[in-house]
PDB file of N, CA and C in Angstrom:
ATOM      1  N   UNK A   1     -11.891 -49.764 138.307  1.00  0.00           N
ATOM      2  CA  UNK A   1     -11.558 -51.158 138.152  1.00  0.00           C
ATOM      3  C   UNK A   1     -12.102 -51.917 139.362  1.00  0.00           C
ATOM      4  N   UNK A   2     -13.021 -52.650 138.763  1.00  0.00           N
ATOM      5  CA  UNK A   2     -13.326 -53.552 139.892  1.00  0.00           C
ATOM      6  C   UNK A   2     -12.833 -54.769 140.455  1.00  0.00           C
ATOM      7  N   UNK A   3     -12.329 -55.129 141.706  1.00  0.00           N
ATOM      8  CA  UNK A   3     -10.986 -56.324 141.947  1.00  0.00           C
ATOM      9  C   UNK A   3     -12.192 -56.893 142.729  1.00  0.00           C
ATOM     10  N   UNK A   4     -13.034 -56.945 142.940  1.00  0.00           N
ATOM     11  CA  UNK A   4     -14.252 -57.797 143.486  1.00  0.00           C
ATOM     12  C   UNK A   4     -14.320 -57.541 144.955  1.00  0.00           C
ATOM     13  N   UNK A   5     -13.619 -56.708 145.725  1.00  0.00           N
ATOM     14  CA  UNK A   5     -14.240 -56.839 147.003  1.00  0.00           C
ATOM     15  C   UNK A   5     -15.087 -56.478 147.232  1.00  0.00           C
ATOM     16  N   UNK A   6     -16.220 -56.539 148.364  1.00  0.00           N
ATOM     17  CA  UNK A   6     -17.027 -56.023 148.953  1.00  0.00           C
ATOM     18  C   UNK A   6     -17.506 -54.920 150.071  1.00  0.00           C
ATOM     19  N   UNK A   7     -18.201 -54.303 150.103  1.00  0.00           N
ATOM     20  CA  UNK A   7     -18.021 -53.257 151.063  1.00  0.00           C
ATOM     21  C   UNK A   7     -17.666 -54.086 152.566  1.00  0.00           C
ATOM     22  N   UNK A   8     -16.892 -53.520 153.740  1.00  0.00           N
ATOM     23  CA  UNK A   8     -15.997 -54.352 154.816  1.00  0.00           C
ATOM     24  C   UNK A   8     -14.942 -53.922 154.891  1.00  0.00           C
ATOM     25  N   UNK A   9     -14.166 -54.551 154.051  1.00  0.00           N
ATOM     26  CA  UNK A   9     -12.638 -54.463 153.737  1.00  0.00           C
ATOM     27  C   UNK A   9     -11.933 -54.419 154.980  1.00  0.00           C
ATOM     28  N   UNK A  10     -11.583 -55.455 155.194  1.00  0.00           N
ATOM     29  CA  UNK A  10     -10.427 -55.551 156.059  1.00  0.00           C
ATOM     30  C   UNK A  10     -10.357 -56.770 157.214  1.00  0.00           C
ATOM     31  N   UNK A  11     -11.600 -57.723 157.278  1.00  0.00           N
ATOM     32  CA  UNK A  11     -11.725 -58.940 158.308  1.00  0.00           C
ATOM     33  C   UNK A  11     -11.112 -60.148 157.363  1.00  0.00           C
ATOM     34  N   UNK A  12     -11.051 -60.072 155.782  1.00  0.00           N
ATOM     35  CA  UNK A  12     -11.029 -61.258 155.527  1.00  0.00           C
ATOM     36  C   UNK A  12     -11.751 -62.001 154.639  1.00  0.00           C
ATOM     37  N   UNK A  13     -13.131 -62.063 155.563  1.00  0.00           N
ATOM     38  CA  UNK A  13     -14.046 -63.303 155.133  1.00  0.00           C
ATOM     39  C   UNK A  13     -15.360 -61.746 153.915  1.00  0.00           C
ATOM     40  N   UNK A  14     -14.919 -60.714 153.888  1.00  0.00           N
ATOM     41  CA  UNK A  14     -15.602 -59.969 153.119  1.00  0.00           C
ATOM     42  C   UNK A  14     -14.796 -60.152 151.982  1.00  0.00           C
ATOM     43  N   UNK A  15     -13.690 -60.304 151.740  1.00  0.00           N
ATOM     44  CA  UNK A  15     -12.621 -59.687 150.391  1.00  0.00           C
ATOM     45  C   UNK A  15     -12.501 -60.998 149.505  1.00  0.00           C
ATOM     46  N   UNK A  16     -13.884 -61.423 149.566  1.00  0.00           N
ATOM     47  CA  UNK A  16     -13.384 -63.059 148.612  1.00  0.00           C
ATOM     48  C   UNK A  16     -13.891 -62.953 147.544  1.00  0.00           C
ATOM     49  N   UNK A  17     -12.987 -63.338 146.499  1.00  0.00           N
ATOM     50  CA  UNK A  17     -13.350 -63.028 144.926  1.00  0.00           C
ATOM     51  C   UNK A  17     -12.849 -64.035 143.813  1.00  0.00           C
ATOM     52  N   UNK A  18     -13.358 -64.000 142.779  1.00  0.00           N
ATOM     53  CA  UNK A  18     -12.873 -65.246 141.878  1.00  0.00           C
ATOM     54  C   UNK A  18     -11.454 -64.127 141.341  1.00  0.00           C
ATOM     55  N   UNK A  19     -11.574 -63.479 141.020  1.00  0.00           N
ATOM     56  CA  UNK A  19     -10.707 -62.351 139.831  1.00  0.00           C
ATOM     57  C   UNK A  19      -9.344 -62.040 141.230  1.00  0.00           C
ATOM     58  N   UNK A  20      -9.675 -61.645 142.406  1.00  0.00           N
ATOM     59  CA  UNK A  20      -8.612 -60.717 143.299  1.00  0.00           C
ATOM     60  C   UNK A  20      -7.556 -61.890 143.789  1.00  0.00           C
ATOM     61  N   UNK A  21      -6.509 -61.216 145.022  1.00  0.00           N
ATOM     62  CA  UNK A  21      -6.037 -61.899 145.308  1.00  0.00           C
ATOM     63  C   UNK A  21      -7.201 -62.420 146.736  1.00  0.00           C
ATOM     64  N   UNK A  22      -6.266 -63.654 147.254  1.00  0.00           N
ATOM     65  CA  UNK A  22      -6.723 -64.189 147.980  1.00  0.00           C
ATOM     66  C   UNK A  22      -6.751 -62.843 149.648  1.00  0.00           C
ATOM     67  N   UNK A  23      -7.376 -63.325 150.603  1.00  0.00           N
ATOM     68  CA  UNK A  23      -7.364 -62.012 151.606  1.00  0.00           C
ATOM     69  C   UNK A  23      -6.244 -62.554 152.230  1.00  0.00           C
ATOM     70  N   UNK A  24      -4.923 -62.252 152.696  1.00  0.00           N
ATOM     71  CA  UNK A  24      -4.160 -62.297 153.860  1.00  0.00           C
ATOM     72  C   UNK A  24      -5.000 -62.374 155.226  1.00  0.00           C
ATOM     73  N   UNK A  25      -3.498 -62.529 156.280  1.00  0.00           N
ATOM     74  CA  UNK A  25      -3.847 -62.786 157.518  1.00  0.00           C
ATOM     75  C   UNK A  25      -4.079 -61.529 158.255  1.00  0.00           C
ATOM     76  N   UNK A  26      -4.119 -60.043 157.588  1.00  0.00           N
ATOM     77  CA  UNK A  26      -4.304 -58.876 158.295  1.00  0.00           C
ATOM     78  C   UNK A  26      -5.581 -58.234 157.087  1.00  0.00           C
ATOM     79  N   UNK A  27      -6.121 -58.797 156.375  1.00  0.00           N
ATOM     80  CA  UNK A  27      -7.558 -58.327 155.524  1.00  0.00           C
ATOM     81  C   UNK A  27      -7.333 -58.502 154.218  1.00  0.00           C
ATOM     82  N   UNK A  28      -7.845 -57.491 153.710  1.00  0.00           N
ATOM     83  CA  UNK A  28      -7.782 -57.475 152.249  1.00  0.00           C
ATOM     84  C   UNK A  28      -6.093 -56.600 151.670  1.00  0.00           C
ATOM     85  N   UNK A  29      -6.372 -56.275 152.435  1.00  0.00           N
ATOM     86  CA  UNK A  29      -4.801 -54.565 152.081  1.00  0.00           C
ATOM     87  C   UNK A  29      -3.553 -55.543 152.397  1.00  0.00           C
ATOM     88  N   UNK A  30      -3.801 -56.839 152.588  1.00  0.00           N
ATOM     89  CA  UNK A  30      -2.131 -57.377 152.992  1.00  0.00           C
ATOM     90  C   UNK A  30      -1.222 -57.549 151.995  1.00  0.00           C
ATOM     91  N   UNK A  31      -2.248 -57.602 150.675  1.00  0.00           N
ATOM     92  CA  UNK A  31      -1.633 -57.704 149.561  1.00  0.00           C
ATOM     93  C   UNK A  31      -1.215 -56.592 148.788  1.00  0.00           C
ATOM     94  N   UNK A  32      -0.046 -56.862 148.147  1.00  0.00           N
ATOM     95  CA  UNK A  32       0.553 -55.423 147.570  1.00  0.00           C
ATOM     96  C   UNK A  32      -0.358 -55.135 146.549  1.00  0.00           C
ATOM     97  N   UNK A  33      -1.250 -55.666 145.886  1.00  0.00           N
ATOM     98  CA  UNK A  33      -1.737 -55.209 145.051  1.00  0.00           C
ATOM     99  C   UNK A  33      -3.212 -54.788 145.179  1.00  0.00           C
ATOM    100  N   UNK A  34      -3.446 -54.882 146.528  1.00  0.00           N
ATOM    101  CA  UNK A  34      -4.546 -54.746 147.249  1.00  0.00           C
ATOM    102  C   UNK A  34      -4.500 -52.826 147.079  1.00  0.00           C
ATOM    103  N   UNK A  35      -6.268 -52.507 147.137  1.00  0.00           N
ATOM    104  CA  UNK A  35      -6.543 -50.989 147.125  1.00  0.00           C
ATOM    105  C   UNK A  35      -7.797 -50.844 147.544  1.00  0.00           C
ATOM    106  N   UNK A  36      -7.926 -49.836 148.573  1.00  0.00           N
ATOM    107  CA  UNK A  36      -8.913 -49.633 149.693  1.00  0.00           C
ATOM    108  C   UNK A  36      -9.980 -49.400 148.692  1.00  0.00           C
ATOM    109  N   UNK A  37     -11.295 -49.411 149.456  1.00  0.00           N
ATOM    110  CA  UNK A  37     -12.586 -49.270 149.054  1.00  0.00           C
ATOM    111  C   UNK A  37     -12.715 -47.700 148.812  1.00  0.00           C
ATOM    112  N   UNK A  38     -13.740 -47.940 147.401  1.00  0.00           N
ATOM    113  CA  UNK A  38     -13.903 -46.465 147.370  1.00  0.00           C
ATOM    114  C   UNK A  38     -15.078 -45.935 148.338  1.00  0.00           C
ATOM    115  N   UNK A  39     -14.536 -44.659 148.166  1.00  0.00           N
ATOM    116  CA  UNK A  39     -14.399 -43.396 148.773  1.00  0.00           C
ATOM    117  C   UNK A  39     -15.450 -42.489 148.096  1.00  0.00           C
ATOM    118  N   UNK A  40     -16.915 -41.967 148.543  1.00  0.00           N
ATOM    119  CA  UNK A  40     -17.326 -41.302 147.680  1.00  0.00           C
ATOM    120  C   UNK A  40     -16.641 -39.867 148.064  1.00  0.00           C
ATOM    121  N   UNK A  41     -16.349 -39.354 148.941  1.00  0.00           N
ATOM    122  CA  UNK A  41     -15.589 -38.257 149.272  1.00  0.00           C
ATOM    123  C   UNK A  41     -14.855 -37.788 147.916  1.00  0.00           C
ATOM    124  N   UNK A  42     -14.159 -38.862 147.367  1.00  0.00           N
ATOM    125  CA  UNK A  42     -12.839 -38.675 146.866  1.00  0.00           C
ATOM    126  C   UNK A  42     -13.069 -39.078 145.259  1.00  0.00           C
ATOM    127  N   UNK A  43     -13.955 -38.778 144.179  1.00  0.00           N
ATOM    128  CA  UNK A  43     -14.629 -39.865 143.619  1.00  0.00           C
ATOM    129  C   UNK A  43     -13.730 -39.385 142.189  1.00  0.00           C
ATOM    130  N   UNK A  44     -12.111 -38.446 141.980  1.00  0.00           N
ATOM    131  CA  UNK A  44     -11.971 -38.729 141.243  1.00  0.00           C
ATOM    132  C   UNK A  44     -10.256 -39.329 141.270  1.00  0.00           C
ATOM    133  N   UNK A  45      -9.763 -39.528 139.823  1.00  0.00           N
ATOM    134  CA  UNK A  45      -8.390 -40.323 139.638  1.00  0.00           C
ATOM    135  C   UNK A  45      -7.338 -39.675 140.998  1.00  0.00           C
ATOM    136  N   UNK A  46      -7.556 -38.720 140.873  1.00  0.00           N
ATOM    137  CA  UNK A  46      -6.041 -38.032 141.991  1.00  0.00           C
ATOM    138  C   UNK A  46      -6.747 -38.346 143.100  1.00  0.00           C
ATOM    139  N   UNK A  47      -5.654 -39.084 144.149  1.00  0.00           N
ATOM    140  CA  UNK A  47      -6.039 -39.602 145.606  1.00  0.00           C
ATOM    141  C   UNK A  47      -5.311 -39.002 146.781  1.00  0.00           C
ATOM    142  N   UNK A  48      -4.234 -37.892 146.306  1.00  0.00           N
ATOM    143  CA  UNK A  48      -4.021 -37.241 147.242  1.00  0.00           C
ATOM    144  C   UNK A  48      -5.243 -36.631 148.226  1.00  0.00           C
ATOM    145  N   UNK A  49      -6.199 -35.969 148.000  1.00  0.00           N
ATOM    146  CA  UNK A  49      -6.346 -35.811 149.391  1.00  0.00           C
ATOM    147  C   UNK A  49      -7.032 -36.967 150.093  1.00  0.00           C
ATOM    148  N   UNK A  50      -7.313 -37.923 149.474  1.00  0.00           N
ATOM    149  CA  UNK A  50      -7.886 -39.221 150.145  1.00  0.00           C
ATOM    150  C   UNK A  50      -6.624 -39.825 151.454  1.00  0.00           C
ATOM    151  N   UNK A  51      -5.459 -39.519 150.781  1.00  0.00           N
ATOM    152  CA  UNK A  51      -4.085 -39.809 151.073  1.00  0.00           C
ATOM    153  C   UNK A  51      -3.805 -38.859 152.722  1.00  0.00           C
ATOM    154  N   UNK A  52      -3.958 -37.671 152.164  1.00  0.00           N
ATOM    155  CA  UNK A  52      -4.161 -36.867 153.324  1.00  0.00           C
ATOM    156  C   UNK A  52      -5.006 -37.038 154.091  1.00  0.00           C
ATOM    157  N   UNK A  53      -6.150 -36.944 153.693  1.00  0.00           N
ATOM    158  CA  UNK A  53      -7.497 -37.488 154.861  1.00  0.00           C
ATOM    159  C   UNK A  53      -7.169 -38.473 156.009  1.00  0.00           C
ATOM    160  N   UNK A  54      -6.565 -39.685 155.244  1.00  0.00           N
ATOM    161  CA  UNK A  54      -6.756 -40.913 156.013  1.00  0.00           C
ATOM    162  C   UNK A  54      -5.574 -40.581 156.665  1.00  0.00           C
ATOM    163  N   UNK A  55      -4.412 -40.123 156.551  1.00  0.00           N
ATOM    164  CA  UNK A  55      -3.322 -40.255 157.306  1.00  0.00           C
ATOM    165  C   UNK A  55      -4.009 -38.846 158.502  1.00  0.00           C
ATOM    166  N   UNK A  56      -4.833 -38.499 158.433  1.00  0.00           N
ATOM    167  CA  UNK A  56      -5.038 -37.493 159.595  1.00  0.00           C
ATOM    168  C   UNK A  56      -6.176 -38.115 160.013  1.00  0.00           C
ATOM    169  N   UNK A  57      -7.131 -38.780 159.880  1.00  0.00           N
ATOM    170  CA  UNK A  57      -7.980 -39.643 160.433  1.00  0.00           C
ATOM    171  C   UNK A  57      -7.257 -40.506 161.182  1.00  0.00           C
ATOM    172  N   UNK A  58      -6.275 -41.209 160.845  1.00  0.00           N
ATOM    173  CA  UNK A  58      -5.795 -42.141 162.009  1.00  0.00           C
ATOM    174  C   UNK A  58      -4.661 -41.890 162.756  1.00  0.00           C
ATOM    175  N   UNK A  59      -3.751 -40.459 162.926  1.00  0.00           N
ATOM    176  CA  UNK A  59      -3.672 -39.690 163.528  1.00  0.00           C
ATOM    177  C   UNK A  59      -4.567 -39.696 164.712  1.00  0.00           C
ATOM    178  N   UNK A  60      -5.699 -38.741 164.617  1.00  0.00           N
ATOM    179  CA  UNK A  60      -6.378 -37.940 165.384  1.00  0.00           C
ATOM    180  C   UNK A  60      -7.029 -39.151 166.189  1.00  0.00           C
ATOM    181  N   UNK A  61      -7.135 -40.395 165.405  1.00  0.00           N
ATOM    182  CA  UNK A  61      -8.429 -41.675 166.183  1.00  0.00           C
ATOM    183  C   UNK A  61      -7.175 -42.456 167.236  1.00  0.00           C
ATOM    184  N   UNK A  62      -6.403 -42.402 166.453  1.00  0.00           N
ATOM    185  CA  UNK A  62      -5.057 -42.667 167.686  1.00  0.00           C
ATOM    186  C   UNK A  62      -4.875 -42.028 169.024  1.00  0.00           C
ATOM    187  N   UNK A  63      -5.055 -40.424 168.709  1.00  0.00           N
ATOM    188  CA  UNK A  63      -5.063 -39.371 169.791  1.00  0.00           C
ATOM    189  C   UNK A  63      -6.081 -39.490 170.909  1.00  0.00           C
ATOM    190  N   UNK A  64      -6.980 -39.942 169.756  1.00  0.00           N
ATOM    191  CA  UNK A  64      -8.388 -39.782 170.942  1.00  0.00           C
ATOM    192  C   UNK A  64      -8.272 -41.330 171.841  1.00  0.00           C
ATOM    193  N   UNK A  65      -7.907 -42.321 171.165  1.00  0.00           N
ATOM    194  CA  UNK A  65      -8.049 -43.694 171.971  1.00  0.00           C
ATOM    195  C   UNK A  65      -6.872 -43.373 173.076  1.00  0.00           C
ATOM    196  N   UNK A  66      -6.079 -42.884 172.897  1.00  0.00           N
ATOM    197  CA  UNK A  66      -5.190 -42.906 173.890  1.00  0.00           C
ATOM    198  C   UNK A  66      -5.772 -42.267 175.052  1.00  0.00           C
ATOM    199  N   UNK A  67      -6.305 -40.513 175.047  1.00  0.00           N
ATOM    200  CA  UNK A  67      -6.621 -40.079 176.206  1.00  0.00           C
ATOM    201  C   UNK A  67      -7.916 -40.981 176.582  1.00  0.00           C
ATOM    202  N   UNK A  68      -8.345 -41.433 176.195  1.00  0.00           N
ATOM    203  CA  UNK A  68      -9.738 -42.508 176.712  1.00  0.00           C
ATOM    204  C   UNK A  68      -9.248 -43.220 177.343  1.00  0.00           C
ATOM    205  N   UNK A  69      -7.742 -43.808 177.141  1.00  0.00           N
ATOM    206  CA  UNK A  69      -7.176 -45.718 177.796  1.00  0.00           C
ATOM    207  C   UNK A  69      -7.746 -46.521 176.911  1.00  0.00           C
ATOM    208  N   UNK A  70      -8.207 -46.526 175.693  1.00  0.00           N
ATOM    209  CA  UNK A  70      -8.217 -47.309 174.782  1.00  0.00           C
ATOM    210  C   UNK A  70      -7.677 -48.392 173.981  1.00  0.00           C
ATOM    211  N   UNK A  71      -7.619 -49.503 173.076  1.00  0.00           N
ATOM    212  CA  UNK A  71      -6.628 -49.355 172.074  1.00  0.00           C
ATOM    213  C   UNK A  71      -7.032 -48.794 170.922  1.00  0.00           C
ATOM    214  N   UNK A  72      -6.064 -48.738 170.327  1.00  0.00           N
ATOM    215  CA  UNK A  72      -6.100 -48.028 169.150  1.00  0.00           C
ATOM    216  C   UNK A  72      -6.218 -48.899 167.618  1.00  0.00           C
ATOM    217  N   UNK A  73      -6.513 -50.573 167.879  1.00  0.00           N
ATOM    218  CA  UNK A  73      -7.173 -51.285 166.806  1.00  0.00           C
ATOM    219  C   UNK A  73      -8.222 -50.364 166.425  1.00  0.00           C
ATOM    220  N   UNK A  74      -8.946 -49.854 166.104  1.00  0.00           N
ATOM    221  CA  UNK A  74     -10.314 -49.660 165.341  1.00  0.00           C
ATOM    222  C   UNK A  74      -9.628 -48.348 164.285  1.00  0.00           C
ATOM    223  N   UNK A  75      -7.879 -47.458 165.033  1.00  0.00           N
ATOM    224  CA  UNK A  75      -7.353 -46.635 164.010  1.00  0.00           C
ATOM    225  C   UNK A  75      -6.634 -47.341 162.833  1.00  0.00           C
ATOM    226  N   UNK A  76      -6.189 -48.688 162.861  1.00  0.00           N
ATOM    227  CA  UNK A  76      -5.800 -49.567 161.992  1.00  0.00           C
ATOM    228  C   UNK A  76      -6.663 -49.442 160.063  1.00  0.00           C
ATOM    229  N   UNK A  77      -7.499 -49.094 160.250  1.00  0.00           N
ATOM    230  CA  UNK A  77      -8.014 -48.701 158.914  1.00  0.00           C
ATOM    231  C   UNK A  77      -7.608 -48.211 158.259  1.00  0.00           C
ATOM    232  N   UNK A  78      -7.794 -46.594 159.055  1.00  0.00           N
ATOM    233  CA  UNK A  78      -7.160 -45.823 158.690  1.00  0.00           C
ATOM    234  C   UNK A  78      -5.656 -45.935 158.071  1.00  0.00           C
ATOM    235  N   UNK A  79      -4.944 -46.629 159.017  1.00  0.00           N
ATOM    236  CA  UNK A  79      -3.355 -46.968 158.912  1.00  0.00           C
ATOM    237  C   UNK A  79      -3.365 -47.512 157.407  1.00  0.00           C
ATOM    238  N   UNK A  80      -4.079 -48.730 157.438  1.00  0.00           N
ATOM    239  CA  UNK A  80      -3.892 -49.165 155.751  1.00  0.00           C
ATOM    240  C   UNK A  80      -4.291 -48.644 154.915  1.00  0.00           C
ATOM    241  N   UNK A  81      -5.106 -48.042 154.735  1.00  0.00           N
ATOM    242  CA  UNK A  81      -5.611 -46.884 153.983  1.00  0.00           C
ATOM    243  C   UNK A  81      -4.743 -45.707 153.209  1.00  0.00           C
ATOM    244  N   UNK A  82      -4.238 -45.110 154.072  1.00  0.00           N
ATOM    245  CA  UNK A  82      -2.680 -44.250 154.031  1.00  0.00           C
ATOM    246  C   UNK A  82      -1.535 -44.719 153.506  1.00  0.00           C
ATOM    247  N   UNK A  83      -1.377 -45.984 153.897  1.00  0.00           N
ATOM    248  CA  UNK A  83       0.113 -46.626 153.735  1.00  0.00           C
ATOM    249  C   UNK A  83      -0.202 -47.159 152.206  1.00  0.00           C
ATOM    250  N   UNK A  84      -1.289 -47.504 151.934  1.00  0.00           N
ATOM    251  CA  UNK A  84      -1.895 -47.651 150.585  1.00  0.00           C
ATOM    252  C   UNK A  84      -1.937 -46.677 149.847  1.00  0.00           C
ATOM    253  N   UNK A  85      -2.257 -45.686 149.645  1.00  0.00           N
ATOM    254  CA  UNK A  85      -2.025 -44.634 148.782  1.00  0.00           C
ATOM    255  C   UNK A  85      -1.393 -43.670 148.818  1.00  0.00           C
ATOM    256  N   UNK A  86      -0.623 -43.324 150.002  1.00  0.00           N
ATOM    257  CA  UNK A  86       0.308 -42.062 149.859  1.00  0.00           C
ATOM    258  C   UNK A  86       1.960 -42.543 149.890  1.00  0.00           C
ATOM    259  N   UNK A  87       2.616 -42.032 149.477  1.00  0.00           N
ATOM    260  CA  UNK A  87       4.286 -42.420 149.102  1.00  0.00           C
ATOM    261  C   UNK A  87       4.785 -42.342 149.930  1.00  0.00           C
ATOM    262  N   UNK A  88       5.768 -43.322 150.365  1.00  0.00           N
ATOM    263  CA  UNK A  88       6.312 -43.225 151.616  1.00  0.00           C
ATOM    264  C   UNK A  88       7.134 -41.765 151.920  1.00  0.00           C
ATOM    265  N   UNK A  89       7.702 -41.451 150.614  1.00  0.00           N
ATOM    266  CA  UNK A  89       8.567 -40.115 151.336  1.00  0.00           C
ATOM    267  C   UNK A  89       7.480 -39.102 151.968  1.00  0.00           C
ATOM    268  N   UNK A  90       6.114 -38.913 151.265  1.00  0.00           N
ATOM    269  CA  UNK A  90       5.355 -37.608 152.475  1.00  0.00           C
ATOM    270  C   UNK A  90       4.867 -38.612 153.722  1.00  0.00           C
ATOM    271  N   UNK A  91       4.804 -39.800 154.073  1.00  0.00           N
ATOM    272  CA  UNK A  91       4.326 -40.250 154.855  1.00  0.00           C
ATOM    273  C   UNK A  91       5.969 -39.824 156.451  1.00  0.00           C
ATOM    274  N   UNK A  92       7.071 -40.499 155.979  1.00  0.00           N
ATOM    275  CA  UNK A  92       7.668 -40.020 156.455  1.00  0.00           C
ATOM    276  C   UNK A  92       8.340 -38.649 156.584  1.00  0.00           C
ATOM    277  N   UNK A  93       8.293 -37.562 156.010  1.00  0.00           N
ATOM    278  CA  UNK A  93       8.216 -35.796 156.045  1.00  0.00           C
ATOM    279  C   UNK A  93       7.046 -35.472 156.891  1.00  0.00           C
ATOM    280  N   UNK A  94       5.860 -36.307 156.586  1.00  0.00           N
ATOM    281  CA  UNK A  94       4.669 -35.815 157.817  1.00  0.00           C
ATOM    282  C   UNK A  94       4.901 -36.161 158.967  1.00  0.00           C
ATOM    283  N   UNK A  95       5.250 -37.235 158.923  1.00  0.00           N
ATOM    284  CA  UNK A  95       5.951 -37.787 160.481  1.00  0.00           C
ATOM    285  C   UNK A  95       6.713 -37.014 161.195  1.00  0.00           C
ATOM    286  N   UNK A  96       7.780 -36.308 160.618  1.00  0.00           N
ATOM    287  CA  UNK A  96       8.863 -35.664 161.142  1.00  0.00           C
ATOM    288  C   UNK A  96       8.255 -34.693 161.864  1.00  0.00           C
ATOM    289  N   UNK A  97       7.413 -34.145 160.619  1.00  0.00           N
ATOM    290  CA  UNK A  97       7.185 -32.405 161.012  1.00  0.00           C
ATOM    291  C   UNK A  97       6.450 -32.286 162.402  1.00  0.00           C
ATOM    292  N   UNK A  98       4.905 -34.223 162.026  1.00  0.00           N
ATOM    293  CA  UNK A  98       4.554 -34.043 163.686  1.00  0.00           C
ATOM    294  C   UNK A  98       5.348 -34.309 164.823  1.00  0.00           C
ATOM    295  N   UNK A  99       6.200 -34.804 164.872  1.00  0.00           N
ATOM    296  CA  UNK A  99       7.701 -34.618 165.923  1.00  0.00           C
ATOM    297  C   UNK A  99       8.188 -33.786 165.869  1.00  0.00           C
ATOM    298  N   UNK A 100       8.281 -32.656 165.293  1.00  0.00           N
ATOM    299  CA  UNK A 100       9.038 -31.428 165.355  1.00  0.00           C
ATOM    300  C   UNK A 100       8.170 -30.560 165.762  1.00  0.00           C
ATOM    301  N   UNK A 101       6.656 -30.612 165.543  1.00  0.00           N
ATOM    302  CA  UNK A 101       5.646 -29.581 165.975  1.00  0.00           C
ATOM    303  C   UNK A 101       5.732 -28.291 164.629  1.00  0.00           C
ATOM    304  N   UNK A 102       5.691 -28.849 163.428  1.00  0.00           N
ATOM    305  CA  UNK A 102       5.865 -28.062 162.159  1.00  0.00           C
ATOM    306  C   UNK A 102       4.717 -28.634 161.452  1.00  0.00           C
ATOM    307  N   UNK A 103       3.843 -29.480 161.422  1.00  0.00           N
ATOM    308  CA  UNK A 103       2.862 -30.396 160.782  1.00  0.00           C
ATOM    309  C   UNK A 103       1.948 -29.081 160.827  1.00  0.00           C
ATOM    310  N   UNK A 104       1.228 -29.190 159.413  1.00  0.00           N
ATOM    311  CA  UNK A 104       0.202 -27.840 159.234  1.00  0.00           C
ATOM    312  C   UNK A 104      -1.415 -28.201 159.223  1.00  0.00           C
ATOM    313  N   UNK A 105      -1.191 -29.720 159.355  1.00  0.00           N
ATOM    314  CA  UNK A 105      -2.910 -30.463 159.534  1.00  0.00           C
ATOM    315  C   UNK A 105      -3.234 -30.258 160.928  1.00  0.00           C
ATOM    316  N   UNK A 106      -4.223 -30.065 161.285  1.00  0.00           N
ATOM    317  CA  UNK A 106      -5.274 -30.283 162.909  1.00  0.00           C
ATOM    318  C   UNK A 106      -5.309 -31.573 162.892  1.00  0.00           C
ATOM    319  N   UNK A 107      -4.409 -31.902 164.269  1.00  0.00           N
ATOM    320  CA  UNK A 107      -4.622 -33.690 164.398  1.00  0.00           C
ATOM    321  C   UNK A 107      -5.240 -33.243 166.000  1.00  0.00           C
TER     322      UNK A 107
END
């Protein structure tokens, strides 16, 4: 289904369309009905591991900006990305486990 955005996703001035919603003040994803750009990685209906991917991509881009002294805006993608397609209950169970040191992904 095509909602008209353009490859970008996420400044704004890319996500403008006659058919979509309008872009919010944080990109295209501000809207609930908003859904990240595809993914050739991931190219069929089930988005779990797209789901997984991204929540360990911005993980790990978090990890790394920190030991640099970085910020960690450029892991924000990632963030919407995740929070977009995976359910909050594994988002929070993954959370835990990486606070508990039980998480079975390489972050």
């Amino acid at each position: 289904m095509d909602r008209g955005w353009v490859s970008g996703w996420g400044s704004g001035a890319e996500c403008e369309s006659e058919r979509g919603p309008p872009p919010g003040p944080h990109g295209c994803l501000s809207s609930p009905q908003a859904l990240p750009p595809f993914d050739p990685r991931f190219p069929n209906q089930n988005q779990t591991r797209n789901c997984y991917q991204n929540f360990l991509d911005y993980h790990r881009c978090v990890k790394k900006m920190n030991l640099r002294g970085k910020s960690t805006q450029p892991c924000e993608y990632y963030f919407r990305v995740f929070h977009s397609l995976c359910p909050i209950s594994w988002v929070q169970r993954w959370t835990e486990q990486i606070q508990q040191g039980t998480f079975a992904g390489k972050i």
